[in-house]
Protein backbone atom coordinates (compact mmCIF):
# COMPACT_ATOMS: atom_id res chain seq x y z
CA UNK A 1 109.49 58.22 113.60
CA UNK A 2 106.66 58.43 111.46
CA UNK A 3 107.85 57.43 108.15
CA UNK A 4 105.53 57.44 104.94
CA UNK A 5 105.41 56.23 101.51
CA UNK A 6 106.67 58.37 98.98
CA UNK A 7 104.36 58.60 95.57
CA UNK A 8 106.26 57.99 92.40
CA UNK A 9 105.61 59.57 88.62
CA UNK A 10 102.43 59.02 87.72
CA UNK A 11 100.39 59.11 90.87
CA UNK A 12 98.29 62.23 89.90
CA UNK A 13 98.45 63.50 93.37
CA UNK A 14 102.13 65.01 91.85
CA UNK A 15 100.43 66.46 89.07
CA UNK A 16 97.80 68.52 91.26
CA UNK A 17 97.95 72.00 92.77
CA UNK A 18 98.50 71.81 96.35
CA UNK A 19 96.25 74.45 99.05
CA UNK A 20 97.27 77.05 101.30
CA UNK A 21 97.99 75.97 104.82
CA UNK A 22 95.43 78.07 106.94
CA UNK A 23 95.24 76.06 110.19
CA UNK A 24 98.94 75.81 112.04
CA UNK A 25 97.48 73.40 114.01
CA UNK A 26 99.26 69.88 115.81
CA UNK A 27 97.92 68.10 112.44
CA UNK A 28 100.37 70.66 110.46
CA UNK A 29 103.22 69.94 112.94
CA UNK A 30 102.66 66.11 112.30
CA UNK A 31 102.65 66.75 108.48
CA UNK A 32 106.32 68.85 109.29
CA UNK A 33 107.57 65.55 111.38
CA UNK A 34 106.90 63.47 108.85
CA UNK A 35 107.69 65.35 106.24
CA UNK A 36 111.08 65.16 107.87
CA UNK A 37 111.16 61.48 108.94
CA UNK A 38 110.33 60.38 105.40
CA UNK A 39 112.75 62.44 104.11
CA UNK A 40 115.88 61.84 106.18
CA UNK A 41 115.02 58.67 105.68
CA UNK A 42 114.58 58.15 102.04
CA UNK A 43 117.29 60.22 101.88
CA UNK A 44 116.69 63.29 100.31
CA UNK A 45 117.39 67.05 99.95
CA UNK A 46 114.01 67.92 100.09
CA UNK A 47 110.31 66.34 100.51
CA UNK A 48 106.93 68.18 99.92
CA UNK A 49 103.98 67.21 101.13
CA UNK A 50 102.30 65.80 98.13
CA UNK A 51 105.04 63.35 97.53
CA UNK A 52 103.28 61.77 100.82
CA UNK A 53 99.79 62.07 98.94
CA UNK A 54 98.94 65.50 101.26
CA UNK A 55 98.01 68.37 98.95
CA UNK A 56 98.87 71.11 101.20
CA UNK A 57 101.82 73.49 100.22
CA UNK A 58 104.58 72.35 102.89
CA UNK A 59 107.93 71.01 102.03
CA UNK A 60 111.12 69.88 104.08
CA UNK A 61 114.75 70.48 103.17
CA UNK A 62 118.46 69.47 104.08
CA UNK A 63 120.75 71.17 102.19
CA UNK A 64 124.46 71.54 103.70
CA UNK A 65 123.87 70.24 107.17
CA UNK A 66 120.55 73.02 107.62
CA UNK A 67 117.28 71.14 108.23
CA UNK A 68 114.31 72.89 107.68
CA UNK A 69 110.81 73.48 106.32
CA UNK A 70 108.40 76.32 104.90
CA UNK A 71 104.80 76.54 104.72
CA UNK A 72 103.37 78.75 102.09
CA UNK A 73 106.18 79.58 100.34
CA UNK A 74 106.59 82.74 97.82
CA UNK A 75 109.57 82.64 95.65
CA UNK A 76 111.61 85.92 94.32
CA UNK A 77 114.13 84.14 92.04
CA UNK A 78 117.29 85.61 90.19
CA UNK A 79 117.62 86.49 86.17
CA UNK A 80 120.51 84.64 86.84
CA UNK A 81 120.23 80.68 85.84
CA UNK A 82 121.81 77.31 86.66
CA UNK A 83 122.20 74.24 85.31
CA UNK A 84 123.05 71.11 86.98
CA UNK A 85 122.00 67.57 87.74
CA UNK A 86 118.51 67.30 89.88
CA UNK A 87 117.00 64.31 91.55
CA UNK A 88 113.85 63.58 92.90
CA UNK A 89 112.19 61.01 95.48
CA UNK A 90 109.58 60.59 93.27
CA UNK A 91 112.01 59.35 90.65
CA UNK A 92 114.05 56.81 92.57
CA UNK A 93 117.54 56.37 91.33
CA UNK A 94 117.05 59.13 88.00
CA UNK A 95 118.88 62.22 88.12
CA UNK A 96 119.16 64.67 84.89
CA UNK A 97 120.29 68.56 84.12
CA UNK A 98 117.29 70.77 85.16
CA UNK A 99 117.91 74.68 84.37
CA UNK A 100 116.77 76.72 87.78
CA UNK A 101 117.39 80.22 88.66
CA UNK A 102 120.71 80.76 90.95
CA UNK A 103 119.68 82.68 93.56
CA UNK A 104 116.09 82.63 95.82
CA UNK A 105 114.64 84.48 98.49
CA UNK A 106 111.66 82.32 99.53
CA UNK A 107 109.10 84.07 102.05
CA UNK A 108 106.76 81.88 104.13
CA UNK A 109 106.05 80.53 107.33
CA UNK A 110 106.85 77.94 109.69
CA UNK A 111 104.90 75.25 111.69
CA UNK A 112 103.92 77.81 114.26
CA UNK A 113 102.44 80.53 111.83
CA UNK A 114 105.57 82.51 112.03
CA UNK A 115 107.02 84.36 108.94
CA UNK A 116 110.34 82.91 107.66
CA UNK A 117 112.66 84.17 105.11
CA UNK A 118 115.40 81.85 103.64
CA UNK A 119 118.01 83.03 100.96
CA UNK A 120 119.64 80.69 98.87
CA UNK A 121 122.24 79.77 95.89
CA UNK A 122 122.99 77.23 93.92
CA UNK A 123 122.01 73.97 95.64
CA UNK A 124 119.61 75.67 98.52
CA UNK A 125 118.11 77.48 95.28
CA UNK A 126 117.76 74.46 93.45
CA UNK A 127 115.96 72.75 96.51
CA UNK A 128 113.39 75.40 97.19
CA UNK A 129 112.72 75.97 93.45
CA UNK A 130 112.04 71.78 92.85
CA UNK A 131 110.49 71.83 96.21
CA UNK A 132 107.71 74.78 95.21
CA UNK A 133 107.19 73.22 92.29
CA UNK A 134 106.15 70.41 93.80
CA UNK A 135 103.43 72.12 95.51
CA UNK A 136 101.86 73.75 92.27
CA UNK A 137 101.63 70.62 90.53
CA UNK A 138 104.81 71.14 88.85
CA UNK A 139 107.60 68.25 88.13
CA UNK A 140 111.51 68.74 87.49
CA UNK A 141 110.76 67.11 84.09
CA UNK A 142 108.80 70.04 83.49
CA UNK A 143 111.67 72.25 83.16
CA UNK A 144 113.93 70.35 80.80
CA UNK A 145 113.86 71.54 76.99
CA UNK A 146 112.85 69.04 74.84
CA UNK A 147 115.32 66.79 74.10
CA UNK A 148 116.60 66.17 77.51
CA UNK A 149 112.92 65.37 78.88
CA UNK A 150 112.58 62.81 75.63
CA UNK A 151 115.46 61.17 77.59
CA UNK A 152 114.24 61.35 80.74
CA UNK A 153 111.00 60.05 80.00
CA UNK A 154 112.38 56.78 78.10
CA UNK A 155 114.67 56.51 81.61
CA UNK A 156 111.45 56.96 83.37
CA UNK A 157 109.68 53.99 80.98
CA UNK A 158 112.37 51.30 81.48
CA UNK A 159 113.25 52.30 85.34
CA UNK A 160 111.67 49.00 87.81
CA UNK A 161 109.12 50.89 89.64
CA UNK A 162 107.85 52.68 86.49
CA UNK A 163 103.66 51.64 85.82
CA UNK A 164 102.95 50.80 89.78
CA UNK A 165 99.53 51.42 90.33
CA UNK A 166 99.19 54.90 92.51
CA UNK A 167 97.94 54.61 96.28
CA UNK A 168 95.09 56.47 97.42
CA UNK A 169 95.16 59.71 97.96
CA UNK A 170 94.58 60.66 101.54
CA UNK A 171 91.79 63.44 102.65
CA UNK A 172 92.43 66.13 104.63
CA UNK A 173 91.25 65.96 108.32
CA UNK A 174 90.31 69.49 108.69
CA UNK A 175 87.15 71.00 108.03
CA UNK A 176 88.16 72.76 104.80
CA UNK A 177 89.40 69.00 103.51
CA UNK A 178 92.76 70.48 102.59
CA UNK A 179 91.22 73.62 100.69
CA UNK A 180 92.40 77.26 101.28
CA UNK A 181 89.25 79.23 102.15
């Protein structure tokens, strides 16, 4: 298992856009493993990969007994919206309601450089939506109006790990140092 340290709020690695994936290489299918590791693990419904301090847009998920990942991803979401109680790994132990749309159809690909399509409601929606935000800098707090993210962020001030100092962030080992060309 390869197992890696998840970055809480405030480490500005959350806060940045992540790059394309362009090589599907062994280095992306160690990314996917541990990706996976860290978040069965943790546990979690989903993990993307700058929650381990990698800014490339990749994310796990295990939603309803499916385990799975996308690299890439494109989302086509529903007019339709949900709201409901969201989580994050980067937010140990805080959950609060976070409006999403109901229904995705996220487009992508997978370790290997194939295309993958996954269609989703409700929960596997919610997942790929928090999940792709993730990867464009984007955090669940984000999305609440403003009262409710007044809330969070006092929850956020008195939680234990709030004010750790961030980790490094770690540089890309290929050629383009994480950047889409």
């Amino acid at each position: 298992m390869s197992i890696q340290n998840i970055r809480l709020f405030g480490d500005p690695v959350l806060r940045t856009e992540a790059a394309p994936v362009v090589d599907f290489d062994r280095e992306l299918r160690q990314l996917v493993k541990d990706l996976t590791d860290t978040m069965m693990d943790a546990p979690g419904a989903g993990l993307a990969a700058p929650q381990i301090g990698v800014g490339l847009r990749v994310f796990t998920y295990w939603i309803d007994g499916e385990l799975g990942h996308l690299v890439n991803p494109d989302l086509d979401l529903s007019s339709e919206m949900q709201d409901g109680e969201e989580g994050c790994l980067s937010f140990p132990g805080l959950r609060f309601d976070t409006p999403r749309a109901l229904r995705v159809v996220a487009k992508g690909f997978n370790q290997f450089g194939e295309p993958v399509t996954i269609e989703g409601s409700e929960l596997m929606a919610r997942c790929i939506q928090h999940e792709t935000d993730h990867l464009d800098g984007i955090l669940f707090i984000d999305r609440m109006d403003r009262e409710q993210r007044k809330l969070a962020m006092r929850a956020i001030r008195e939680a234990e790990w709030s004010g750790e100092p961030a980790p490094t962030v770690k540089v890309s080992p290929h050629a383009t140092f994480g950047r889409g060309m």
